[in-house]
C-alpha atoms as a PDB file:
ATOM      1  CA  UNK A   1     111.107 -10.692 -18.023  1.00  0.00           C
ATOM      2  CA  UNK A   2     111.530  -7.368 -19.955  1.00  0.00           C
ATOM      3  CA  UNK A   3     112.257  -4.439 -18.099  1.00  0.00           C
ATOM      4  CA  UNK A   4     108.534  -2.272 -18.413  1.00  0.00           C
ATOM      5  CA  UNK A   5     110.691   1.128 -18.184  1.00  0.00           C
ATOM      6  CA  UNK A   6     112.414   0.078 -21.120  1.00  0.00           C
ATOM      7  CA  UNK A   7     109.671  -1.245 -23.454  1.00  0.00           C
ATOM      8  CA  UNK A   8     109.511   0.704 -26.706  1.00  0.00           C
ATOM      9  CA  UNK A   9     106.118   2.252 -27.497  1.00  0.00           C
ATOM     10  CA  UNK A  10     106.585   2.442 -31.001  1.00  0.00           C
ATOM     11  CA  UNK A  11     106.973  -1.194 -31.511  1.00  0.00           C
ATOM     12  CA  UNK A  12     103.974  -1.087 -34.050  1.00  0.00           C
ATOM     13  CA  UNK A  13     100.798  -3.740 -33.396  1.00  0.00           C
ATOM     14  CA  UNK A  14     101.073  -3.967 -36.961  1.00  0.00           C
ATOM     15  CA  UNK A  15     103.883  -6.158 -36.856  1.00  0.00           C
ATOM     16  CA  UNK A  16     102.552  -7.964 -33.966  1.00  0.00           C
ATOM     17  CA  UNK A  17     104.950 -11.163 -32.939  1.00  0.00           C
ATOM     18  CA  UNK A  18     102.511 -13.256 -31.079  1.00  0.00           C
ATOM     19  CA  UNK A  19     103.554 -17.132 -29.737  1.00  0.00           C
ATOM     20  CA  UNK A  20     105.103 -19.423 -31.971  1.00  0.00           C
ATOM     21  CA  UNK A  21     103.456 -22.969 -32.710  1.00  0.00           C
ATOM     22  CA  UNK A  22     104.513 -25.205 -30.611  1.00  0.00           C
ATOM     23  CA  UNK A  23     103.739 -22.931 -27.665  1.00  0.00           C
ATOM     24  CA  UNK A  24     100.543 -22.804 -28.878  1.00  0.00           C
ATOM     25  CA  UNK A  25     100.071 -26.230 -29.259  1.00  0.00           C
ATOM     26  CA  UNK A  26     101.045 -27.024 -26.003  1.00  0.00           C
ATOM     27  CA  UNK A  27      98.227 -24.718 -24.488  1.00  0.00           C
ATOM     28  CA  UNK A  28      95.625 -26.545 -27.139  1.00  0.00           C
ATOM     29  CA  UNK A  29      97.046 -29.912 -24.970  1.00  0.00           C
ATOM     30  CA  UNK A  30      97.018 -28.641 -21.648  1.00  0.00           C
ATOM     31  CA  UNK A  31      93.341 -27.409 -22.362  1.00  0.00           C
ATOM     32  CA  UNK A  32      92.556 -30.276 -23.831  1.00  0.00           C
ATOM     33  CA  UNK A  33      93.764 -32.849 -21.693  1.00  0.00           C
ATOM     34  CA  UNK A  34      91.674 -31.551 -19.050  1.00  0.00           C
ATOM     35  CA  UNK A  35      87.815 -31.443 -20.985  1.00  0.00           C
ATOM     36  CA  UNK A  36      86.305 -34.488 -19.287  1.00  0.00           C
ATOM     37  CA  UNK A  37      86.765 -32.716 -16.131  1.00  0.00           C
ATOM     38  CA  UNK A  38      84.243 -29.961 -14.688  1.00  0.00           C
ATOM     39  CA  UNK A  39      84.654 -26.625 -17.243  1.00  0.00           C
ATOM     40  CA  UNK A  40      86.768 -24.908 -13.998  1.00  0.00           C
ATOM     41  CA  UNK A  41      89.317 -27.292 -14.075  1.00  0.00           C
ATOM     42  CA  UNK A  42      89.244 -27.529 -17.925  1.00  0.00           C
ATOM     43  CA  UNK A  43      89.961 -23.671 -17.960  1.00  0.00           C
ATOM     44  CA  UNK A  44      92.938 -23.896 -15.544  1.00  0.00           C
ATOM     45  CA  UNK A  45      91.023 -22.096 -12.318  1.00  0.00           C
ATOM     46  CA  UNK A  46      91.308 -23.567  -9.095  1.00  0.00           C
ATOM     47  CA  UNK A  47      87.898 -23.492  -7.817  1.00  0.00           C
ATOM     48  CA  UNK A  48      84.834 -21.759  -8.856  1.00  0.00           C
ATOM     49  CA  UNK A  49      85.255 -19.242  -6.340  1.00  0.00           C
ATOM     50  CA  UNK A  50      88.691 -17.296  -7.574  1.00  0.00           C
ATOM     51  CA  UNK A  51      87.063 -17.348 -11.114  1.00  0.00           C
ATOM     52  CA  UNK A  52      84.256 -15.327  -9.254  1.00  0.00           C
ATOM     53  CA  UNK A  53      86.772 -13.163  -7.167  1.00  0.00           C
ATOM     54  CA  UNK A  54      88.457 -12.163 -10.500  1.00  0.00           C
ATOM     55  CA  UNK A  55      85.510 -11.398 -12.234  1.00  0.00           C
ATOM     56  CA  UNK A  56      83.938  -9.469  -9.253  1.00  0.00           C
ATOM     57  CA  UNK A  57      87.313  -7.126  -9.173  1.00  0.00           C
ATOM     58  CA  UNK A  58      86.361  -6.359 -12.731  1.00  0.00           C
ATOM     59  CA  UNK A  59      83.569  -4.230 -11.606  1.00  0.00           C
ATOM     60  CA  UNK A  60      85.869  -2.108 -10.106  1.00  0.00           C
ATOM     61  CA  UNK A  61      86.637  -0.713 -13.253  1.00  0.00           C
ATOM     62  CA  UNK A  62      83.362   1.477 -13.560  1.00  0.00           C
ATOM     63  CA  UNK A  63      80.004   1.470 -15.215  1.00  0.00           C
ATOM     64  CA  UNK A  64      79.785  -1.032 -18.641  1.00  0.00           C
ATOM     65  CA  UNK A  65      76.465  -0.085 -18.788  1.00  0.00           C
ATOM     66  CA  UNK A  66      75.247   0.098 -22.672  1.00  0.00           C
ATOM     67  CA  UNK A  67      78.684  -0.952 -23.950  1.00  0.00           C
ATOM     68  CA  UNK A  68      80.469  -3.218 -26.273  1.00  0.00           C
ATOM     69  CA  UNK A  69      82.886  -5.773 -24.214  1.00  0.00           C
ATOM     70  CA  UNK A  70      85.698  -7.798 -26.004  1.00  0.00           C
ATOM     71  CA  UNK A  71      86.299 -11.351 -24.243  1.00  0.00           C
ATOM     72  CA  UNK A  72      90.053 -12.187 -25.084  1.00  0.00           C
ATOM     73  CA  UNK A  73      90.689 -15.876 -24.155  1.00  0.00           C
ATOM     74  CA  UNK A  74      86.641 -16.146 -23.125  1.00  0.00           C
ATOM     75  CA  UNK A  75      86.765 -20.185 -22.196  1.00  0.00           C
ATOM     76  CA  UNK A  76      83.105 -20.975 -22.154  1.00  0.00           C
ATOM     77  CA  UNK A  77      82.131 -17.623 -21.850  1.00  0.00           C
ATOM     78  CA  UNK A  78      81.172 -17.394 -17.928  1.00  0.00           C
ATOM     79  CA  UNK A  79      82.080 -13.911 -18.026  1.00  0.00           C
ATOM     80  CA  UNK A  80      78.531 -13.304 -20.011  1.00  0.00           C
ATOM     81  CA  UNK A  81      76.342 -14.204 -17.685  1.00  0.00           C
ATOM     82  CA  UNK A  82      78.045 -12.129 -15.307  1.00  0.00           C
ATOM     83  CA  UNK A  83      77.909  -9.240 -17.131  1.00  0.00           C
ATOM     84  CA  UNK A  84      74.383  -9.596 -17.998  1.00  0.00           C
ATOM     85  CA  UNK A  85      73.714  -9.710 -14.385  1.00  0.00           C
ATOM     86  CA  UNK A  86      75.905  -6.811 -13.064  1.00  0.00           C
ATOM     87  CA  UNK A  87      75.022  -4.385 -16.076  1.00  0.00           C
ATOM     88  CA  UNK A  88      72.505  -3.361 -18.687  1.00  0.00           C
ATOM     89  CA  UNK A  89      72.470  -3.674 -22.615  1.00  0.00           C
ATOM     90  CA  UNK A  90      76.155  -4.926 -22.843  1.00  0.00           C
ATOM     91  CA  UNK A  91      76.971  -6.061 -26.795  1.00  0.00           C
ATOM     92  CA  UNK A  92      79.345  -9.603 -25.678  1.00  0.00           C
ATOM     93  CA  UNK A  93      81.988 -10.383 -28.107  1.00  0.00           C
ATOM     94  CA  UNK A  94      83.819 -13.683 -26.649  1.00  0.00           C
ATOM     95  CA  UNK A  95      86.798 -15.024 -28.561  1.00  0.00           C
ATOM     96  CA  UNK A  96      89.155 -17.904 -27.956  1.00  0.00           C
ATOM     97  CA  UNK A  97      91.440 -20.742 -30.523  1.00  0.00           C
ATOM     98  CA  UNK A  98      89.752 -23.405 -28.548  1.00  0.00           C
ATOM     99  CA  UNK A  99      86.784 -24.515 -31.033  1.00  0.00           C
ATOM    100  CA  UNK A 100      85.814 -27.175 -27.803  1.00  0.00           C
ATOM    101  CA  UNK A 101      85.531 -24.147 -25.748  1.00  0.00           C
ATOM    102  CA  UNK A 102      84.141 -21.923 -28.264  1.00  0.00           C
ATOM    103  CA  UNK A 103      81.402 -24.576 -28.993  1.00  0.00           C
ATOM    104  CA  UNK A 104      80.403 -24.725 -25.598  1.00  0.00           C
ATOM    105  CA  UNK A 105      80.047 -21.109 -24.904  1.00  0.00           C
ATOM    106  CA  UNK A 106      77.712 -20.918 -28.062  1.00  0.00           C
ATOM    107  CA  UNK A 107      75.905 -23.809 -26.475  1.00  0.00           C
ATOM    108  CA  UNK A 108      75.671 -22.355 -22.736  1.00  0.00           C
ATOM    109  CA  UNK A 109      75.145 -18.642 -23.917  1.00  0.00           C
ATOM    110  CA  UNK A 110      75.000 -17.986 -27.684  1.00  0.00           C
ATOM    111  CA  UNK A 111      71.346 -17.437 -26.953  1.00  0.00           C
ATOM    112  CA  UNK A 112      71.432 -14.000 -24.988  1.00  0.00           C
ATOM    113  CA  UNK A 113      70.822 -10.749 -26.830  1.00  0.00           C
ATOM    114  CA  UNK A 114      73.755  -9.581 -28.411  1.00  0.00           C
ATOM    115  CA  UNK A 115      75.918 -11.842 -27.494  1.00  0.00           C
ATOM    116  CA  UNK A 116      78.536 -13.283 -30.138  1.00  0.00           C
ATOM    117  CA  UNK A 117      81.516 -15.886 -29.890  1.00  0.00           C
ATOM    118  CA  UNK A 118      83.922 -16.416 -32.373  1.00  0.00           C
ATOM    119  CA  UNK A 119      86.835 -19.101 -32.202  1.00  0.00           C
ATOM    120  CA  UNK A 120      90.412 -16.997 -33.217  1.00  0.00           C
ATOM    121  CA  UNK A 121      93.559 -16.436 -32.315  1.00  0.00           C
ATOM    122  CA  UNK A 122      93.101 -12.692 -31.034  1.00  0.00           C
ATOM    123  CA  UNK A 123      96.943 -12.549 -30.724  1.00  0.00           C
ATOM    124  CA  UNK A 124      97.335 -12.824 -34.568  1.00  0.00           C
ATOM    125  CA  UNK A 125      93.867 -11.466 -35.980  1.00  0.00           C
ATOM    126  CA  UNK A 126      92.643  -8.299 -35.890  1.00  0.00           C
ATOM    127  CA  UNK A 127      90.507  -6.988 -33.652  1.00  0.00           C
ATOM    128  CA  UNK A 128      87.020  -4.827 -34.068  1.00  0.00           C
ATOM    129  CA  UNK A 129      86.652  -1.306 -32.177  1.00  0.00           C
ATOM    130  CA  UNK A 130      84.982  -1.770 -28.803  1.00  0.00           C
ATOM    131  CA  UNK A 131      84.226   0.097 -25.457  1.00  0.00           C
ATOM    132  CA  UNK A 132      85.999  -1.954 -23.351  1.00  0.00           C
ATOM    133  CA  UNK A 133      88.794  -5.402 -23.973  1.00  0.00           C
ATOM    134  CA  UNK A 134      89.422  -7.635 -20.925  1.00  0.00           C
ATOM    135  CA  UNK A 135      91.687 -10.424 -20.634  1.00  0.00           C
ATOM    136  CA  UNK A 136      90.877 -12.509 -17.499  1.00  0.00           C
ATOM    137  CA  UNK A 137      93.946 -14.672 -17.367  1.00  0.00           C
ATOM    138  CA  UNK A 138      94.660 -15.155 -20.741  1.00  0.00           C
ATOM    139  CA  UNK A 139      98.070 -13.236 -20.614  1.00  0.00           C
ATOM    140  CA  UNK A 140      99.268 -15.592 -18.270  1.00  0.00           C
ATOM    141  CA  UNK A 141     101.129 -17.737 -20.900  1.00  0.00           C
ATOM    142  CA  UNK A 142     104.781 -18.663 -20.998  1.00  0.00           C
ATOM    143  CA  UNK A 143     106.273 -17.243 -24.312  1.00  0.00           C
ATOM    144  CA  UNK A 144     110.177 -17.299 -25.176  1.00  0.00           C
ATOM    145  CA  UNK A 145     108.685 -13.672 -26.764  1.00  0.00           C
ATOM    146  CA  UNK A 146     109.788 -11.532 -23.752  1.00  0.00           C
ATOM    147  CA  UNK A 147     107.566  -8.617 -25.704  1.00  0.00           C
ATOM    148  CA  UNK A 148     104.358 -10.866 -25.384  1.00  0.00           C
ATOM    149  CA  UNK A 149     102.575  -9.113 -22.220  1.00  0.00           C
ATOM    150  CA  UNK A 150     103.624  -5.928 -23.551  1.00  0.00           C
ATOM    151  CA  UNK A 151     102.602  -6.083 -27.112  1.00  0.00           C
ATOM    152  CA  UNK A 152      99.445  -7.984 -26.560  1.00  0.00           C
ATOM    153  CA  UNK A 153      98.252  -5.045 -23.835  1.00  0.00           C
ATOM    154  CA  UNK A 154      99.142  -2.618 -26.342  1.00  0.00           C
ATOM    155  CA  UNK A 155      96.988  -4.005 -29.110  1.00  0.00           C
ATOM    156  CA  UNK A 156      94.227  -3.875 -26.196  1.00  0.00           C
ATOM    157  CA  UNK A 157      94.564  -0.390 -25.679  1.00  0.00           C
ATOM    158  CA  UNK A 158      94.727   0.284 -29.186  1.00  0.00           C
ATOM    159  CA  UNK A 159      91.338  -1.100 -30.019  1.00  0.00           C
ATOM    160  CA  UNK A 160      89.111   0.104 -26.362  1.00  0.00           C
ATOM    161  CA  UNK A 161      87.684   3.390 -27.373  1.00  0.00           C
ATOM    162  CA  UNK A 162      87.155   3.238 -23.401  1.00  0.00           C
ATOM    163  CA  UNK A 163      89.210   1.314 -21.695  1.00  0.00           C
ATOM    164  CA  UNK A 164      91.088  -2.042 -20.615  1.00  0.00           C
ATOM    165  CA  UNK A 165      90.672  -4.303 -17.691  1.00  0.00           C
ATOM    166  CA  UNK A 166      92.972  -7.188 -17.258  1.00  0.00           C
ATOM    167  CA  UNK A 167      94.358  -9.565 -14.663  1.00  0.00           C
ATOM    168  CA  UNK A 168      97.071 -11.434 -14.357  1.00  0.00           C
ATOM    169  CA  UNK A 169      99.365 -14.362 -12.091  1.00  0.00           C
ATOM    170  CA  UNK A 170     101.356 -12.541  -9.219  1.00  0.00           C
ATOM    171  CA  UNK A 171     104.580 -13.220  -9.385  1.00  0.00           C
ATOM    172  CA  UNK A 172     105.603 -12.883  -5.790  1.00  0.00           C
ATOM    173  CA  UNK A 173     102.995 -15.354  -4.489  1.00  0.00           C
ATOM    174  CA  UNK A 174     102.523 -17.572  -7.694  1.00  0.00           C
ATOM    175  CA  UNK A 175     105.350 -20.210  -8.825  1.00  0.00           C
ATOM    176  CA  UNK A 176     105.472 -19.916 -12.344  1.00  0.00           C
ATOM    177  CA  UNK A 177     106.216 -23.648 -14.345  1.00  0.00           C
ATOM    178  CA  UNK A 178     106.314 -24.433 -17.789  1.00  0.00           C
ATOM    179  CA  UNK A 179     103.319 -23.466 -18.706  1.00  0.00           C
ATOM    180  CA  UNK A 180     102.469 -20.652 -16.463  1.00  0.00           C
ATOM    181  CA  UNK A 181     104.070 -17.712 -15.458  1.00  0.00           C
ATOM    182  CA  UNK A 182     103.252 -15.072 -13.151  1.00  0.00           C
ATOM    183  CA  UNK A 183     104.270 -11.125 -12.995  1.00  0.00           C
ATOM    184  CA  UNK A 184     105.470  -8.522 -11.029  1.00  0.00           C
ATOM    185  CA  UNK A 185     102.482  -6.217 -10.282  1.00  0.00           C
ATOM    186  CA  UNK A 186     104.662  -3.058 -10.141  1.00  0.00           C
ATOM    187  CA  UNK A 187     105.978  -3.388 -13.432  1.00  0.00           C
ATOM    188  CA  UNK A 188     102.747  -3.972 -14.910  1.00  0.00           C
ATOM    189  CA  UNK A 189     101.332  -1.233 -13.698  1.00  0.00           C
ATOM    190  CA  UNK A 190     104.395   0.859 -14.570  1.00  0.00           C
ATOM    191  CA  UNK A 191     103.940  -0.125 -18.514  1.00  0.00           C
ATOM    192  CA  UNK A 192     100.211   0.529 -18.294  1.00  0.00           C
ATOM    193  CA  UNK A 193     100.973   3.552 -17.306  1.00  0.00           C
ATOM    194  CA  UNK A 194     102.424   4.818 -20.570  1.00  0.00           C
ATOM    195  CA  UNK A 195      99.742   4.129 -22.308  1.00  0.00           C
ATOM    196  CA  UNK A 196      97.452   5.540 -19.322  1.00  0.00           C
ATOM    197  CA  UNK A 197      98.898   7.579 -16.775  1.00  0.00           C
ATOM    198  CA  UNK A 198      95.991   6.898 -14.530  1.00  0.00           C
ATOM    199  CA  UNK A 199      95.896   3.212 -14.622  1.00  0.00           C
ATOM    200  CA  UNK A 200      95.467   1.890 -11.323  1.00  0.00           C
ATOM    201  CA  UNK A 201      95.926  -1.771  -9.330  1.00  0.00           C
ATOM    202  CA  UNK A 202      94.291  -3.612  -7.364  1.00  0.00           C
ATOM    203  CA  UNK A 203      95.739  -7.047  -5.769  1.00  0.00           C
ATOM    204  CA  UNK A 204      93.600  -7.858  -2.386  1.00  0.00           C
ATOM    205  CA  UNK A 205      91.331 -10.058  -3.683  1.00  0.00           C
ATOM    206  CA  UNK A 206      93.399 -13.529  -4.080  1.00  0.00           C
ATOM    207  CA  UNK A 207      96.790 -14.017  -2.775  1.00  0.00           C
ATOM    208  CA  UNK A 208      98.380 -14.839  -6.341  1.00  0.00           C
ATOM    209  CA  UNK A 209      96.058 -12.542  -9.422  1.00  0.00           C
ATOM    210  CA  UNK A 210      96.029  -8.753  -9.520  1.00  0.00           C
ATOM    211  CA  UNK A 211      93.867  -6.363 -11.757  1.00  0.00           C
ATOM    212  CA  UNK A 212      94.868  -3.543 -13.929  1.00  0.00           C
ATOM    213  CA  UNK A 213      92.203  -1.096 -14.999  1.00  0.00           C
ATOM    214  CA  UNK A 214      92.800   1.446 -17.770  1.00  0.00           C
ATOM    215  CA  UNK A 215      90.165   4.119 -19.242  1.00  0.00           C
ATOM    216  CA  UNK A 216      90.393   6.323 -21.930  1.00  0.00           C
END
């Protein structure tokens, strides 16, 4: 993987090089293959409980009370709910390129006040002005673009008038395949940090995720 210290900050998320096709495809398939299974499974977690753990180190981040929260990669949307019942008044925008998982979030959730989901590529569209953009996994990815990670948390930052919260594989405790791949935590953090200095970690929740929180 890239070096982090050596990442150029003036790559512009204008020109944007997201995954090609066929890696794209073959998350569609993976995804796919696994929809007559429970909606964990179908999502890629192990168990409910580490898709809990993840989104209860989110709250670490500080108070979303009253703002707008961009879902990158939302599955079925469980992150919704969750918010609903951890803060107050938060406008939910969940997007994902899985129209099977986009239909069932719509189905499961579409109903709560302002609450939206939209089915997109977020690493080609662009992306509305919000308080806060999480990815929950979604960055986990294999992609022959070694500028992926990099340029996808950049066009993250660029859009949170607040801040970022994102989590990711760890690559000292997770064996990364063809499909998945984990990263170092360190260097992470250490490209967060140039876009801001105060970003902090936080890996002591599962043996093989770690969060990132950013703020503005």
């Amino acid at each position: 993987m890239t070096n982090a210290a050596r990442i150029d900050l003036s790559i512009s998320i204008y020109f944007f090089s997201a995954m090609d096709l066929i890696e794209k495809v073959t998350i569609q398939g993976f995804h796919r293959s696994r929809l007559g299974d429970d909606r964990i499974h179908a999502l890629g977690y192990r168990e409910a409980e580490s898709q809990q753990q993840r989104f209860m180190a989110m709250l670490d981040w500080g108070n979303l009370n009253g703002s707008s929260v961009l879902d990158l990669g939302c599955g079925y949307g469980d992150l919704r709910p969750f918010l609903a019942q951890h803060y107050q008044d938060t406008i939910y925008l969940g997007v994902d390129f899985l129209k099977e998982f986009i239909s069932e979030a719509q189905q499961r959730y579409g109903h709560l006040p302002n609450t939206q989901f939209f089915q997109a590529d977020f690493l080609n569209v662009g992306l509305p002005e919000v308080d806060c953009v999480i990815a929950s996994g979604s960055l986990n990815y294999r992609s022959k673009n070694e500028l992926h990670p990099w340029q996808t948390i950049s066009k993250m930052w660029e859009v949170a008038q607040r801040g970022v919260i994102l989590n990711l594989l760890n690559a000292h405790h997770f064996k990364s395949g063809a499909l998945l791949c984990g990263y170092d935590p360190e260097q992470v953090l250490s490209f967060c940090r140039q876009l801001d200095p105060h970003a902090s970690l936080r890996d002591d929740y599962l043996p093989d995720d770690f969060t990132i929180y950013m703020h503005k």
